[in-house]
N, C-alpha and C. Protein backbone atom coordinates (compact mmCIF):
# COMPACT_ATOMS: atom_id res chain seq x y z
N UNK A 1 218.47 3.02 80.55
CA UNK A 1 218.07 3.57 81.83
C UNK A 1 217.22 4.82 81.59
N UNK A 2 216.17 4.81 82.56
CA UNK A 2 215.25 6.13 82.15
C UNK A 2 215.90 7.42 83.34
N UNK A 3 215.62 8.40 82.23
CA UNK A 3 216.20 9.49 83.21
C UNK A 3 215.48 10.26 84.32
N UNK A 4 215.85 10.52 85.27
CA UNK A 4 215.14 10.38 86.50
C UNK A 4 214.44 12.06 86.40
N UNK A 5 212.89 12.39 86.28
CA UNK A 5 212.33 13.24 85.88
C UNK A 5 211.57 13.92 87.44
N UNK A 6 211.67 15.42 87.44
CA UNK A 6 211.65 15.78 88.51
C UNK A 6 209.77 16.37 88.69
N UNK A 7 208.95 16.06 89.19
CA UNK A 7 207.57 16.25 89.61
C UNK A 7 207.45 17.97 89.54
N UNK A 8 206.23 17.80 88.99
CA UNK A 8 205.50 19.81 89.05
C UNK A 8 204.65 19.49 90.47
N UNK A 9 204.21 20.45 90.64
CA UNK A 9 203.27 20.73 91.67
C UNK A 9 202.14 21.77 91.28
N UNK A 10 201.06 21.68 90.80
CA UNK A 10 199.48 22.35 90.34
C UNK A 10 198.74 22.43 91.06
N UNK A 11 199.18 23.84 91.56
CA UNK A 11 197.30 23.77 92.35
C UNK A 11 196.65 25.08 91.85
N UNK A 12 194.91 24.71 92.30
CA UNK A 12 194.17 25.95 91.03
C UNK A 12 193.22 25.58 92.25
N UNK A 13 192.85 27.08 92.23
CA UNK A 13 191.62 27.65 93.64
C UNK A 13 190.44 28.11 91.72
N UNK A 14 189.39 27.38 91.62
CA UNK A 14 189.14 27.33 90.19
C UNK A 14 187.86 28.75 90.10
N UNK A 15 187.32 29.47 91.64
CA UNK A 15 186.62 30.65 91.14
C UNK A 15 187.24 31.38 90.26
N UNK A 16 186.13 31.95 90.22
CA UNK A 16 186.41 33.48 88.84
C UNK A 16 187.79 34.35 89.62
N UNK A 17 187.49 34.36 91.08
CA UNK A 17 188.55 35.21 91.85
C UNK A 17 189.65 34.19 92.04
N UNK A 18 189.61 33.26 91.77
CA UNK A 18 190.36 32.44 92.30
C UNK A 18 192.28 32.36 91.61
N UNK A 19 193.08 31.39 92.07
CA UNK A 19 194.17 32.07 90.99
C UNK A 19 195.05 29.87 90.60
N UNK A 20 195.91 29.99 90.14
CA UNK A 20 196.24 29.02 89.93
C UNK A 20 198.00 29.35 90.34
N UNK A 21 199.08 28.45 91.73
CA UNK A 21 199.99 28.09 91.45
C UNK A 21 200.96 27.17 91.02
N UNK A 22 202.16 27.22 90.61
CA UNK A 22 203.04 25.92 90.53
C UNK A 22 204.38 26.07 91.03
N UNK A 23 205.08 24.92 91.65
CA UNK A 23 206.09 24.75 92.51
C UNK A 23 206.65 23.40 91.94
N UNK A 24 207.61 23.43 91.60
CA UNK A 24 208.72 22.66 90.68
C UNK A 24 209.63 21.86 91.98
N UNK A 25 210.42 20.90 91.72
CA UNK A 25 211.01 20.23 92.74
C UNK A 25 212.52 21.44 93.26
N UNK A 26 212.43 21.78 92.21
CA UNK A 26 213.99 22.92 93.05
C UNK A 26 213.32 23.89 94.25
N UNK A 27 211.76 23.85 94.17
CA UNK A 27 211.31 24.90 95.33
C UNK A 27 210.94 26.17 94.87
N UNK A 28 211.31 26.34 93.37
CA UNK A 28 210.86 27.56 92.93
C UNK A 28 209.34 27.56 92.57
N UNK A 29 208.63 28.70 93.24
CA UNK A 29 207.14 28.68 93.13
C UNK A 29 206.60 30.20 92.61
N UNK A 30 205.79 29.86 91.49
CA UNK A 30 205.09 31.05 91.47
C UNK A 30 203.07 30.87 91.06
N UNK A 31 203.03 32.09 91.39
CA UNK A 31 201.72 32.22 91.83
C UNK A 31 201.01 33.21 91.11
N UNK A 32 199.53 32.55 89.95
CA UNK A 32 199.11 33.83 89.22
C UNK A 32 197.59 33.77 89.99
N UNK A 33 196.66 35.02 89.01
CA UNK A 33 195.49 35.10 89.47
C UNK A 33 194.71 34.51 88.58
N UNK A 34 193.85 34.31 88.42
CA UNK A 34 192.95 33.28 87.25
C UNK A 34 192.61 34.66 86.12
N UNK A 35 193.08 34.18 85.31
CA UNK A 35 192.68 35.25 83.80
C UNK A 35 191.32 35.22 84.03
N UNK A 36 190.33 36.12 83.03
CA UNK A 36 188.83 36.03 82.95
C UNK A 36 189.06 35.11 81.58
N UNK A 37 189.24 35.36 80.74
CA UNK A 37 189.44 34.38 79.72
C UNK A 37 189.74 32.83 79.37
N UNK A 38 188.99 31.95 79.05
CA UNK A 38 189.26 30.31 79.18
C UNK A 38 190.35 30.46 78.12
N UNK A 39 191.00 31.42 76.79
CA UNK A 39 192.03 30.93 76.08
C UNK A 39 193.16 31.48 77.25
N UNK A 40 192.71 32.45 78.05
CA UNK A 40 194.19 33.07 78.83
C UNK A 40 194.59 31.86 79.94
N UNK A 41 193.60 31.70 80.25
CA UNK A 41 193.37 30.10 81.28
C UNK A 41 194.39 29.13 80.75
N UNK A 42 194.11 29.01 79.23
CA UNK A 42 195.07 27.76 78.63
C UNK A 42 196.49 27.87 78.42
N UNK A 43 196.36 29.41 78.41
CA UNK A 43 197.68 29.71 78.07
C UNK A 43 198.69 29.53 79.04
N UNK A 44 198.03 30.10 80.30
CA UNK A 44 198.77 29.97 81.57
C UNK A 44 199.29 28.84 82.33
N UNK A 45 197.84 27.81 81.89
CA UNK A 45 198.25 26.39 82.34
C UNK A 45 199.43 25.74 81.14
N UNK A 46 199.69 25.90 80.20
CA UNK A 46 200.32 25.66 79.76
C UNK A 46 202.09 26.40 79.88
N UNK A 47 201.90 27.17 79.91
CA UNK A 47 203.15 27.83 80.76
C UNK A 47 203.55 27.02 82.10
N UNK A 48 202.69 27.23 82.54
CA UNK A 48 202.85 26.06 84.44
C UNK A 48 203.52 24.69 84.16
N UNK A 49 202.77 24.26 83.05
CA UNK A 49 203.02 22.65 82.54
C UNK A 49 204.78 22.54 82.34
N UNK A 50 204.81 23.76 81.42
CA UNK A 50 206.39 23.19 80.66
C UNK A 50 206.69 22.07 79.80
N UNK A 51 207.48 21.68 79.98
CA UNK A 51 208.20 20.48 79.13
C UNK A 51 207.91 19.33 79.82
N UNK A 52 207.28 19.54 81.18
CA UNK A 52 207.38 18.44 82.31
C UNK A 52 206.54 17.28 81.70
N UNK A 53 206.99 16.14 82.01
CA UNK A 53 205.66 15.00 81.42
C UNK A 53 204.62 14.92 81.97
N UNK A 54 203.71 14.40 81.11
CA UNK A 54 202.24 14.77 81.81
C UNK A 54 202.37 13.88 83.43
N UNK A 55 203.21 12.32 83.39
CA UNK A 55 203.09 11.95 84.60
C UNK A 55 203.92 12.45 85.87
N UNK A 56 204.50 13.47 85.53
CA UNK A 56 205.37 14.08 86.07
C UNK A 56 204.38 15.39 87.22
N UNK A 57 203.40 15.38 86.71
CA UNK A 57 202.67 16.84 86.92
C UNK A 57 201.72 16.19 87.84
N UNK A 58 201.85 17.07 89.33
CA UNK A 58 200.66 16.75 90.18
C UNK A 58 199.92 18.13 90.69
N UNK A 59 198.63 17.62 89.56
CA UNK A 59 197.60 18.64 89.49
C UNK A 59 196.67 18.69 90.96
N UNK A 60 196.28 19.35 91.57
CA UNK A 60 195.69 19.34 92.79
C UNK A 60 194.60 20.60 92.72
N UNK A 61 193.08 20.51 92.37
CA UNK A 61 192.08 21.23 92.07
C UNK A 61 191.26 21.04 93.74
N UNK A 62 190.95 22.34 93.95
CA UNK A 62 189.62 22.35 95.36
C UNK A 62 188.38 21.96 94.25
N UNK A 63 187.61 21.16 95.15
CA UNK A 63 186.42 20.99 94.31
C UNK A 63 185.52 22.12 95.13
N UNK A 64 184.76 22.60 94.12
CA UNK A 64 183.67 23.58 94.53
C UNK A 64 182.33 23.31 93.76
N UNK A 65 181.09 23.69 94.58
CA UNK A 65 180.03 23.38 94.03
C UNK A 65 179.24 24.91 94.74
N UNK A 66 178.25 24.94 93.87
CA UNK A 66 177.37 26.00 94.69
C UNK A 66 176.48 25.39 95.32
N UNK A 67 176.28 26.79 96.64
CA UNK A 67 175.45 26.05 97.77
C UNK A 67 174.13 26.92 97.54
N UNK A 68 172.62 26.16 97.96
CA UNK A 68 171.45 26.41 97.87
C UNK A 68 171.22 28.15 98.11
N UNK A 69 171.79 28.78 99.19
CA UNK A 69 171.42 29.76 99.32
C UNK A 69 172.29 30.69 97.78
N UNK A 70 173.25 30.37 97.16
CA UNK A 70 173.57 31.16 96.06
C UNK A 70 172.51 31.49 95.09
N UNK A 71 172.95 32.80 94.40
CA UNK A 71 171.92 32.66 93.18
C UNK A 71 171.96 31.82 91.86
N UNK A 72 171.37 31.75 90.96
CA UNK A 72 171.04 31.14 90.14
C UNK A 72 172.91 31.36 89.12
N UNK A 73 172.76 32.35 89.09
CA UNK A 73 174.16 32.80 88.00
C UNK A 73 175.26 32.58 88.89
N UNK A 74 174.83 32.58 90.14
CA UNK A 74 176.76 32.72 91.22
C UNK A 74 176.88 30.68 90.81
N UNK A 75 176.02 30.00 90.98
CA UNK A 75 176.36 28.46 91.01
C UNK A 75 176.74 28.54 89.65
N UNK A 76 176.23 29.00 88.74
CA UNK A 76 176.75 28.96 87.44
C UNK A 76 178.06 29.36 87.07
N UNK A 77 178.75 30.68 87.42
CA UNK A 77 179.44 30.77 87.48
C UNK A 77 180.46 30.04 87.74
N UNK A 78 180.31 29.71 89.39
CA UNK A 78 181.44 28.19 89.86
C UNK A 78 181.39 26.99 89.16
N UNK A 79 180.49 26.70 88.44
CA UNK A 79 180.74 25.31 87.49
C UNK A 79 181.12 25.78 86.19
N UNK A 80 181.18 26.99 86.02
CA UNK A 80 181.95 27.19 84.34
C UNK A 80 183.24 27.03 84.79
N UNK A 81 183.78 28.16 85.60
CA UNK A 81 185.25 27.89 86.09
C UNK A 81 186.00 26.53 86.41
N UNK A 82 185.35 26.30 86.91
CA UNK A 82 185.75 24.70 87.10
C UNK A 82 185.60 23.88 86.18
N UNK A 83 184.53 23.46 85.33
CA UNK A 83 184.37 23.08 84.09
C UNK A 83 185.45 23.58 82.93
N UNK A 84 186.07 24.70 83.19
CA UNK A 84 186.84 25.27 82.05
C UNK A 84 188.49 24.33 82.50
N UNK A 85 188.47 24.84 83.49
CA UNK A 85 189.76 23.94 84.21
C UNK A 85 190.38 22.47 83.68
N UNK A 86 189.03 21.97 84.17
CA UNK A 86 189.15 20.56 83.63
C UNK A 86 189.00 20.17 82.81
N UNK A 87 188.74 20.79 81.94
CA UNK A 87 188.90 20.68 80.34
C UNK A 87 190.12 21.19 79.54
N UNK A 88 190.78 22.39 80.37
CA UNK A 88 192.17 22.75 80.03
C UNK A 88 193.14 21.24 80.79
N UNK A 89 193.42 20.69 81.36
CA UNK A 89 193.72 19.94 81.83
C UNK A 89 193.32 18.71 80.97
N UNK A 90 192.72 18.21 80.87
CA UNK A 90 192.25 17.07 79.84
C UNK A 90 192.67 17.37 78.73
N UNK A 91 192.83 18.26 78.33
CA UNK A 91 193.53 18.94 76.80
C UNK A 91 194.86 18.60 76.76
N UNK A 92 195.83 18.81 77.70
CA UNK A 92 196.86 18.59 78.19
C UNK A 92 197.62 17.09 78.40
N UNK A 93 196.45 16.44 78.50
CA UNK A 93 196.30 14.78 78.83
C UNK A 93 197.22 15.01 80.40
N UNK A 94 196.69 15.94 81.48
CA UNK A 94 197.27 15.89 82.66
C UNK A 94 195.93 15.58 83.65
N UNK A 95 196.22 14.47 84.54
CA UNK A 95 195.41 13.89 85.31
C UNK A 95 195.36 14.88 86.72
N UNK A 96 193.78 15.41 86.99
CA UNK A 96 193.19 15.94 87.71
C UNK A 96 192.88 15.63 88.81
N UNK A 97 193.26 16.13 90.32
CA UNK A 97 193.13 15.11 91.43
C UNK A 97 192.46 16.40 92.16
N UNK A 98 190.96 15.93 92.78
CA UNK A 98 190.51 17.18 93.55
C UNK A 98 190.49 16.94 95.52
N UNK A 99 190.27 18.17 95.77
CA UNK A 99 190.34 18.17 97.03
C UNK A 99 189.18 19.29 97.67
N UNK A 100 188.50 18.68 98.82
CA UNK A 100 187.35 19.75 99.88
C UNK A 100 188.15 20.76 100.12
N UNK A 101 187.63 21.45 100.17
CA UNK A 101 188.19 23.06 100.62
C UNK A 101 188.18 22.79 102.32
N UNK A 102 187.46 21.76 102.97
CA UNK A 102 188.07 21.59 104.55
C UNK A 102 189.13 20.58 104.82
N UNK A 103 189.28 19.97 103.75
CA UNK A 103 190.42 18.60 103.92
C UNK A 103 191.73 19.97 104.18
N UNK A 104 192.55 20.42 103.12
CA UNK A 104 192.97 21.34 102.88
C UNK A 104 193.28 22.49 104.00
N UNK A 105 192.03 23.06 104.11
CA UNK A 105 192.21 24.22 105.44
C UNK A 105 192.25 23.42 106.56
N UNK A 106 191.82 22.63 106.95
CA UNK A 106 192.17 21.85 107.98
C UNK A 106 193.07 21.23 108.57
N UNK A 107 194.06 20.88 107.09
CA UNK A 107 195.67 20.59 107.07
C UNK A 107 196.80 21.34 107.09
N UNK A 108 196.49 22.66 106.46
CA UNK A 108 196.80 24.10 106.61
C UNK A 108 197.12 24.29 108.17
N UNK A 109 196.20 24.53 108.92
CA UNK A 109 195.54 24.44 110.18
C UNK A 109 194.98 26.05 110.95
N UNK A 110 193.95 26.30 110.01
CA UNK A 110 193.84 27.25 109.96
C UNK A 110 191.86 27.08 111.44
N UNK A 111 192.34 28.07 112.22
CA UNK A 111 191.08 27.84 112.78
C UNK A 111 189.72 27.91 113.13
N UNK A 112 189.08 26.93 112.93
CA UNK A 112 187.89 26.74 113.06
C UNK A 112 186.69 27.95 113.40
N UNK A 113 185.98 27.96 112.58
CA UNK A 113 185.02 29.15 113.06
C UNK A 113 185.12 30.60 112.49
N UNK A 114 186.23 30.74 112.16
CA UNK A 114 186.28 32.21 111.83
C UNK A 114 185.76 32.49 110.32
N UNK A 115 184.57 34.01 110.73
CA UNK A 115 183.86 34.60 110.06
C UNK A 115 184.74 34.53 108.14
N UNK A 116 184.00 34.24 106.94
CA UNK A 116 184.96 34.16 106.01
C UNK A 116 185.80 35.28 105.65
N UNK A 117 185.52 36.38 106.55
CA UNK A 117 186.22 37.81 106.15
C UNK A 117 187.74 37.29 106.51
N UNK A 118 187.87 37.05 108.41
CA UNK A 118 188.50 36.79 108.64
C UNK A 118 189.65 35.76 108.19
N UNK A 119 188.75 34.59 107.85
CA UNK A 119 189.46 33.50 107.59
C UNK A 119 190.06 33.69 105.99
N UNK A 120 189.46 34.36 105.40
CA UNK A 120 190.44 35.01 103.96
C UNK A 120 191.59 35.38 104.42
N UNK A 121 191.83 36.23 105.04
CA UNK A 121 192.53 36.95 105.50
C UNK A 121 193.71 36.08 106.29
N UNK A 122 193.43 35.66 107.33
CA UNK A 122 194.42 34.22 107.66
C UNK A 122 194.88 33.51 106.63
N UNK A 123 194.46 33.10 105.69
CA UNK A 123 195.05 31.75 104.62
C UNK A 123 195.71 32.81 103.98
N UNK A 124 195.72 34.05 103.45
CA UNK A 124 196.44 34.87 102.75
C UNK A 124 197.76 34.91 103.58
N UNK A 125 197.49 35.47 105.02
CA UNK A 125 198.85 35.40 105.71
C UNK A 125 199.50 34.35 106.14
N UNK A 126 198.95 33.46 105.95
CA UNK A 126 199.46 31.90 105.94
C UNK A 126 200.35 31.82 104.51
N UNK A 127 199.75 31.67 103.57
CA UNK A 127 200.50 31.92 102.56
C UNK A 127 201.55 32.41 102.40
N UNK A 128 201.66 33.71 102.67
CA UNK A 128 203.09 34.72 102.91
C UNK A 128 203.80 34.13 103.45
N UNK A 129 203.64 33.38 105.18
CA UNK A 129 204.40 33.39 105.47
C UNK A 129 204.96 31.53 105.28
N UNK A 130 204.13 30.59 104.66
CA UNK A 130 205.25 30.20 104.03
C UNK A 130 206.11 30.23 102.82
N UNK A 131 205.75 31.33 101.97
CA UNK A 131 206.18 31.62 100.53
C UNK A 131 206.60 32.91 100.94
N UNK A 132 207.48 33.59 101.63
CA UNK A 132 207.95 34.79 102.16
C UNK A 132 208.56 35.76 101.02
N UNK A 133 208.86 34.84 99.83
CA UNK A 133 209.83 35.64 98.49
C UNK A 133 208.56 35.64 97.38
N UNK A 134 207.67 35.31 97.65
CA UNK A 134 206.41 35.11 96.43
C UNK A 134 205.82 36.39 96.40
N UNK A 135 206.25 37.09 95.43
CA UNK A 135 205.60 38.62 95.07
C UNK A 135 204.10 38.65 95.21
N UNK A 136 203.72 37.81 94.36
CA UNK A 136 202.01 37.83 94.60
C UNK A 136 201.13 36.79 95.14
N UNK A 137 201.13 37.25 96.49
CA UNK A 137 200.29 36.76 97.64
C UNK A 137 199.54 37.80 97.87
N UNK A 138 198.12 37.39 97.16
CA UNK A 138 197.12 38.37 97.41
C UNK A 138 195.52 37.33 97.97
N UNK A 139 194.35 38.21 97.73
CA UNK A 139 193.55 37.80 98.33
C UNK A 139 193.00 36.56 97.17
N UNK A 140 193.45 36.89 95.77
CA UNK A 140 193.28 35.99 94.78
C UNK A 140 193.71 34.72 94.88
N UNK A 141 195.45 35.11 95.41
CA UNK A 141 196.04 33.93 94.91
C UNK A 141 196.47 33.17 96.08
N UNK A 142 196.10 33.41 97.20
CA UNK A 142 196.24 32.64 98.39
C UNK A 142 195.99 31.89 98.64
N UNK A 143 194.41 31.11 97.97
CA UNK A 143 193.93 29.62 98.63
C UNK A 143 194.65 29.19 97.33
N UNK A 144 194.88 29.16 96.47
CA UNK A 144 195.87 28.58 95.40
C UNK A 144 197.32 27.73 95.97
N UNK A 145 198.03 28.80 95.98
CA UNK A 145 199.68 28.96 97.02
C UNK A 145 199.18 27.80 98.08
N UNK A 146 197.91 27.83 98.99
CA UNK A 146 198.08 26.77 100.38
C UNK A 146 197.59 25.41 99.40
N UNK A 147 196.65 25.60 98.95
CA UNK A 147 196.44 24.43 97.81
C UNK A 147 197.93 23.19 97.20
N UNK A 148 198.19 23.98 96.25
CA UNK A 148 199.47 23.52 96.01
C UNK A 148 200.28 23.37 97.00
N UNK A 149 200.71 23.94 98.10
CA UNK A 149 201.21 23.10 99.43
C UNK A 149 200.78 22.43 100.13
N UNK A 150 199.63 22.12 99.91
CA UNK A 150 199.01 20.78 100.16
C UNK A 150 199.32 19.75 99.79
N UNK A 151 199.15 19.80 98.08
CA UNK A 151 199.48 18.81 97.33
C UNK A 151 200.72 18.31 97.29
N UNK A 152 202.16 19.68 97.65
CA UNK A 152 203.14 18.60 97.45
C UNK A 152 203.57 18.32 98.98
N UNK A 153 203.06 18.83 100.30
CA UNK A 153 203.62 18.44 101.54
C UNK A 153 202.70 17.62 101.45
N UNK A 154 201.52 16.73 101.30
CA UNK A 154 200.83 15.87 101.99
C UNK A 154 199.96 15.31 101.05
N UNK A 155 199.19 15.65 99.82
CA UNK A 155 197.96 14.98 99.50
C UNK A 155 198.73 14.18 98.33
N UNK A 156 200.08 14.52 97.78
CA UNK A 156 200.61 13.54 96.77
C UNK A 156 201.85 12.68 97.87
N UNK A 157 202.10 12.94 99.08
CA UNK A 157 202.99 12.25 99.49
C UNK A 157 203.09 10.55 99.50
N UNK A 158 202.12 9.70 99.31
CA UNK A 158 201.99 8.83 98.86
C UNK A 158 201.61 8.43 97.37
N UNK A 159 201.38 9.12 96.54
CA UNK A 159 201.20 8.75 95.34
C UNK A 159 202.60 9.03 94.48
C-alpha cells in the first residue's frame, strides 16, 4: 500500500520585486521576498520543496511578459526572473503550471479599475486578511500569498 502523501502549495509572483510563497496541507504558510540572487532563488525554492515529492508539489507561477510601452532593460529584466524560476524548478524535476495575473485577481475579487497604486495596495490587504498570522505581508510578497491561494483554493482543485 502506498502511503498517502500530503500536497505543497507554490506560488511565485516571479518580478525582481516580486516574492515566492508555500502552504503545506496542515495550513501552515509562509511567505518570502524574491532574493536578487538566482543561487539564493535556488536555495529558497528548495527549502519550500522539502522532502515533498516532486508530484506532490503544486507549483503555480503568474506568467508575465513585458508590455510595448516598457523599456528595453525593464522587459529584460521580467524574462530573466522568470526564466531563472523555471529553470530552478526544472532542476528540481517539479512541474510548472502558470497563470494571467487577471485569471487570479479576478478570482481574488479584487476590483476592477483601480489605479495600480491602489490596487497594490488592496491585494496586499487582501492578503493579510486572509493570512492574518503571516508576519510578512508586504508590498513584495502579497501577489505571491494571493497566488498560492489561488492555486490551492481553485486553480489545482481539479487536478
Amino acid at each position: 500500500m502506498t502511503p498517502f502523501r500530503l500536497n505543497k502549495y507554490i506560488g511565485i509572483d516571479p518580478g525582481k520585486s516580486g516574492g515566492l510563497m508555500v502552504i503545506d496541507e496542515t495550513g501552515r504558510a509562509q511567505a518570502y521576498k524574491c532574493p536578487e540572487k538566482v543561487f539564493d532563488m535556488s536555495v529558497l525554492f528548495k527549502i519550500a520543496v522539502g522532502n515533498t515529492a516532486p508530484d506532490n508539489v503544486k507549483l503555480l507561477m503568474e506568467r508575465v511578459w513585458a508590455r510595448p510601452s516598457n523599456a528595453t532593460r525593464a522587459a529584460f529584466t521580467y524574462g530573466v526572473n522568470y526564466g531563472q524560476w523555471l529553470g530552478i524548478a526544472a532542476s528540481h524535476e517539479i512541474k510548472m503550471y502558470t497563470t494571467l495575473p487577471n485569471d487570479w485577481i479576478k478570482w481574488i475579487g479584487c476590483p476592477k479599475g483601480l489605479p495600480v497604486k491602489e490596487r497594490k495596495h488592496w491585494l496586499r490587504d487582501k492578503a493579510k486578511e486572509l493570512y492574518p498570522d503571516l508576519k510578512k505581508v508586504t508590498l513584495a510578497t502579497a501577489d505571491a500569498i494571493l497566488i498560492t491561494h489561488y492555486a490551492r483554493e481553485e486553480y489545482f482543485s481539479d487536478i
